[in-house]
C-alpha atoms as a PDB file:
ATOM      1  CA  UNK A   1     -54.578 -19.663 165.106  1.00  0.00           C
ATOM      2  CA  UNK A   2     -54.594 -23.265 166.176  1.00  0.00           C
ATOM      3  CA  UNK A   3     -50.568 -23.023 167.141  1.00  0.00           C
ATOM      4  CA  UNK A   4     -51.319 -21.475 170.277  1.00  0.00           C
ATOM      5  CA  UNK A   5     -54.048 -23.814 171.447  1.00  0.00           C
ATOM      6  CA  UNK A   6     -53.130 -25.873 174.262  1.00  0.00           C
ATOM      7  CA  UNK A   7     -52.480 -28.804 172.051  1.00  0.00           C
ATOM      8  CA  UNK A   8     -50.945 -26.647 169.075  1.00  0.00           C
ATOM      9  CA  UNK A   9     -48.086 -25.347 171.535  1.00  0.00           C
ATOM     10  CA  UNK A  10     -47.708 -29.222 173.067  1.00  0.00           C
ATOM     11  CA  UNK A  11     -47.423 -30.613 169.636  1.00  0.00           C
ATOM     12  CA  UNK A  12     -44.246 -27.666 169.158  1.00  0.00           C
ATOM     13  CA  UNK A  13     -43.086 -28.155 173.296  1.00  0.00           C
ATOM     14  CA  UNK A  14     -39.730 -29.956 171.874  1.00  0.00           C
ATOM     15  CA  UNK A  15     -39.139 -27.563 169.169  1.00  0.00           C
ATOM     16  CA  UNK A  16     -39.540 -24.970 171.678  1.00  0.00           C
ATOM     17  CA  UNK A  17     -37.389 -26.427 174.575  1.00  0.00           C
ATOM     18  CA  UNK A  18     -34.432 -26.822 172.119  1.00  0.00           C
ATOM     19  CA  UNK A  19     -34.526 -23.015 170.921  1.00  0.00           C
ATOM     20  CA  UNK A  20     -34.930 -21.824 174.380  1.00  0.00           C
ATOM     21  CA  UNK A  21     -31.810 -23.944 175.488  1.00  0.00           C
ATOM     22  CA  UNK A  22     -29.614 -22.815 171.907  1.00  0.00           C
ATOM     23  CA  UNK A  23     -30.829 -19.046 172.290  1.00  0.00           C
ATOM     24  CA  UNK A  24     -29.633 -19.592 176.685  1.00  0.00           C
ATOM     25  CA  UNK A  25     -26.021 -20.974 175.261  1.00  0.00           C
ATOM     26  CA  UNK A  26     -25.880 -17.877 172.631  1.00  0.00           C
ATOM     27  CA  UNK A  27     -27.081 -15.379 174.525  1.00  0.00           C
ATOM     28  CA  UNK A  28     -29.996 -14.627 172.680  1.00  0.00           C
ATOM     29  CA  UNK A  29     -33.857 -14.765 172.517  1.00  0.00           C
ATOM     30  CA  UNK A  30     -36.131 -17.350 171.116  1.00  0.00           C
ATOM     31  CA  UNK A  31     -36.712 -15.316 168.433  1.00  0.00           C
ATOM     32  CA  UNK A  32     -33.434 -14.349 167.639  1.00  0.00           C
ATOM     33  CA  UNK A  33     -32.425 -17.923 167.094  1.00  0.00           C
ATOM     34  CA  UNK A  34     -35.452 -17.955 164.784  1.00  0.00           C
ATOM     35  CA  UNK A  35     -34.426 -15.197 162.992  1.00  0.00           C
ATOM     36  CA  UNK A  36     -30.965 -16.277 162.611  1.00  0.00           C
ATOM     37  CA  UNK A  37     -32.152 -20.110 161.330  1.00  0.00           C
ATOM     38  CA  UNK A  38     -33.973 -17.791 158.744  1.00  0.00           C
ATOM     39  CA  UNK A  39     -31.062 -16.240 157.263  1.00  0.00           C
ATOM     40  CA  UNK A  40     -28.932 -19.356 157.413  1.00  0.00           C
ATOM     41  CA  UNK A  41     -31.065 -21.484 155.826  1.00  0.00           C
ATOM     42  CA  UNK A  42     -32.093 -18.516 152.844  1.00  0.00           C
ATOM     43  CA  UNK A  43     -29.472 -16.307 152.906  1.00  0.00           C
ATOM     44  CA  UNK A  44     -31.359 -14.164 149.415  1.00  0.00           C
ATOM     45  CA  UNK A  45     -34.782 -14.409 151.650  1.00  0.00           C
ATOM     46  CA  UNK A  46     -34.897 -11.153 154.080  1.00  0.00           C
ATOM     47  CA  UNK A  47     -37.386 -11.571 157.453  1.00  0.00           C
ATOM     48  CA  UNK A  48     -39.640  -8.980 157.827  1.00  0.00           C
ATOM     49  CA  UNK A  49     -40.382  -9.146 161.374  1.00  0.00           C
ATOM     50  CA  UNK A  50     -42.655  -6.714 163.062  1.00  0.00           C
ATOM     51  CA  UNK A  51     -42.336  -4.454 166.035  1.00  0.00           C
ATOM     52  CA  UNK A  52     -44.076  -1.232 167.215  1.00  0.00           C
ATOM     53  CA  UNK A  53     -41.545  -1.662 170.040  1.00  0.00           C
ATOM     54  CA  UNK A  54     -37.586   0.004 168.972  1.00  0.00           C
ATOM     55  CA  UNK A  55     -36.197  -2.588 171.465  1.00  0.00           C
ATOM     56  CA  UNK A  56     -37.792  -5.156 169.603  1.00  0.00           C
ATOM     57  CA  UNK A  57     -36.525  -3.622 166.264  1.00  0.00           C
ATOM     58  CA  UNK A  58     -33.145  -3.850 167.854  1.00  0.00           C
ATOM     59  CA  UNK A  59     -33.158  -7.284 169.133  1.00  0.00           C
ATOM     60  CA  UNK A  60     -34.529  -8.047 165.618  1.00  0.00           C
ATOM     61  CA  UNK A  61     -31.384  -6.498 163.989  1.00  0.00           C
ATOM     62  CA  UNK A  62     -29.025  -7.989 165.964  1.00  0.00           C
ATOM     63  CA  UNK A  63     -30.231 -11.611 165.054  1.00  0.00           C
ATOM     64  CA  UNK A  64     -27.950 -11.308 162.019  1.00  0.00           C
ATOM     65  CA  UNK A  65     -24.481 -11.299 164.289  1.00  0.00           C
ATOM     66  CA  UNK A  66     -25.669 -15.086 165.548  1.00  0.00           C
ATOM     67  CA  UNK A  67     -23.954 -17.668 164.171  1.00  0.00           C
ATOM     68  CA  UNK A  68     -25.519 -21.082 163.856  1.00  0.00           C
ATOM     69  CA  UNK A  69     -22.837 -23.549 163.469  1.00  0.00           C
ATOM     70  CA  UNK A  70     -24.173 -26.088 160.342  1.00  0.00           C
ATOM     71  CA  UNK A  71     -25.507 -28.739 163.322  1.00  0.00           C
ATOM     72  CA  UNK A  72     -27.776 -26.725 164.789  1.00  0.00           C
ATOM     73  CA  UNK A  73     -29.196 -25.832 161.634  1.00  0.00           C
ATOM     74  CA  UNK A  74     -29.390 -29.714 161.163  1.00  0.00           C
ATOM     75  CA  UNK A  75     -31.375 -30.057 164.421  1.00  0.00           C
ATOM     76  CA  UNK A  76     -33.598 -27.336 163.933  1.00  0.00           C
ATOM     77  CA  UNK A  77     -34.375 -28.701 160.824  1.00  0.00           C
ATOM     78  CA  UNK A  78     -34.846 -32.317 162.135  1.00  0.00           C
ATOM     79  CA  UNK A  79     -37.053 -31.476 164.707  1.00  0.00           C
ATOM     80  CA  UNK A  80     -39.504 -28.858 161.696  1.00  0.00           C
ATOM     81  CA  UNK A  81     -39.523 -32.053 159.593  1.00  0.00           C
ATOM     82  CA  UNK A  82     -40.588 -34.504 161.965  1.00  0.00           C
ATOM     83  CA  UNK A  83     -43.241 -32.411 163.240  1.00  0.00           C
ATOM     84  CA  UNK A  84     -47.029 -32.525 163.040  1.00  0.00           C
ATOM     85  CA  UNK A  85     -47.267 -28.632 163.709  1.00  0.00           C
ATOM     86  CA  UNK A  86     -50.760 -27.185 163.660  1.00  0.00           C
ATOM     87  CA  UNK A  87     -51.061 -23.853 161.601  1.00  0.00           C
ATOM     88  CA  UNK A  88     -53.217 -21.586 160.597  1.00  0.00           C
ATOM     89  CA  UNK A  89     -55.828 -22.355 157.566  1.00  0.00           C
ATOM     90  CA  UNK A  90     -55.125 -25.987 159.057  1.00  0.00           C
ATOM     91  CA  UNK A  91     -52.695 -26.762 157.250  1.00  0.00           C
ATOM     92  CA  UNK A  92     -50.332 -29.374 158.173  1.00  0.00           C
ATOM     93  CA  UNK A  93     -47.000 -27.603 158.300  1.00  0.00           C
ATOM     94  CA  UNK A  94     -45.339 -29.964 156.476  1.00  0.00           C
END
């Protein structure tokens, strides 16, 4: 999974500082905020994220209370669309 080679995880380093700083302000996780850009920008489209972990199932849930304001949306979507992100199947994930 080329996103977590050293140069797959430099390539998303901005993306990643930004979420860690929103998620810090909200009082959240990294993956919250992820979750929460998910159902903001789909609300119809339901994340299936998974967990073996009923913390983690819990944290999931409780991604749907965050509110993005419309901005942050726009920024996490400026920063996805002017990425090269390495996936997997090496795609470009544009």
């Amino acid at each position: 999974m080329p996103q977590y080679t050293p140069e797959g995880v430099e390539r998303a380093r901005e993306l990643v500082e930004y979420l860690n700083a929103l998620a810090e302000a909200k009082g959240a996780t990294p993956a919250q905020i992820s979750l929460a850009w998910m159902l903001s920008e789909k609300p119809y489209i339901i994340p299936i994220p998974g967990s073996r972990n009923p913390e983690r199932m819990r944290e999931n849930l409780a991604a749907a209370d965050i509110v993005l304001t419309s901005q942050e949306v726009a920024d996490i979507n400026a920063q996805l669309d002017s990425m090269d992100l390495m996936v997997f199947g090496g795609h470009a994930g544009k």
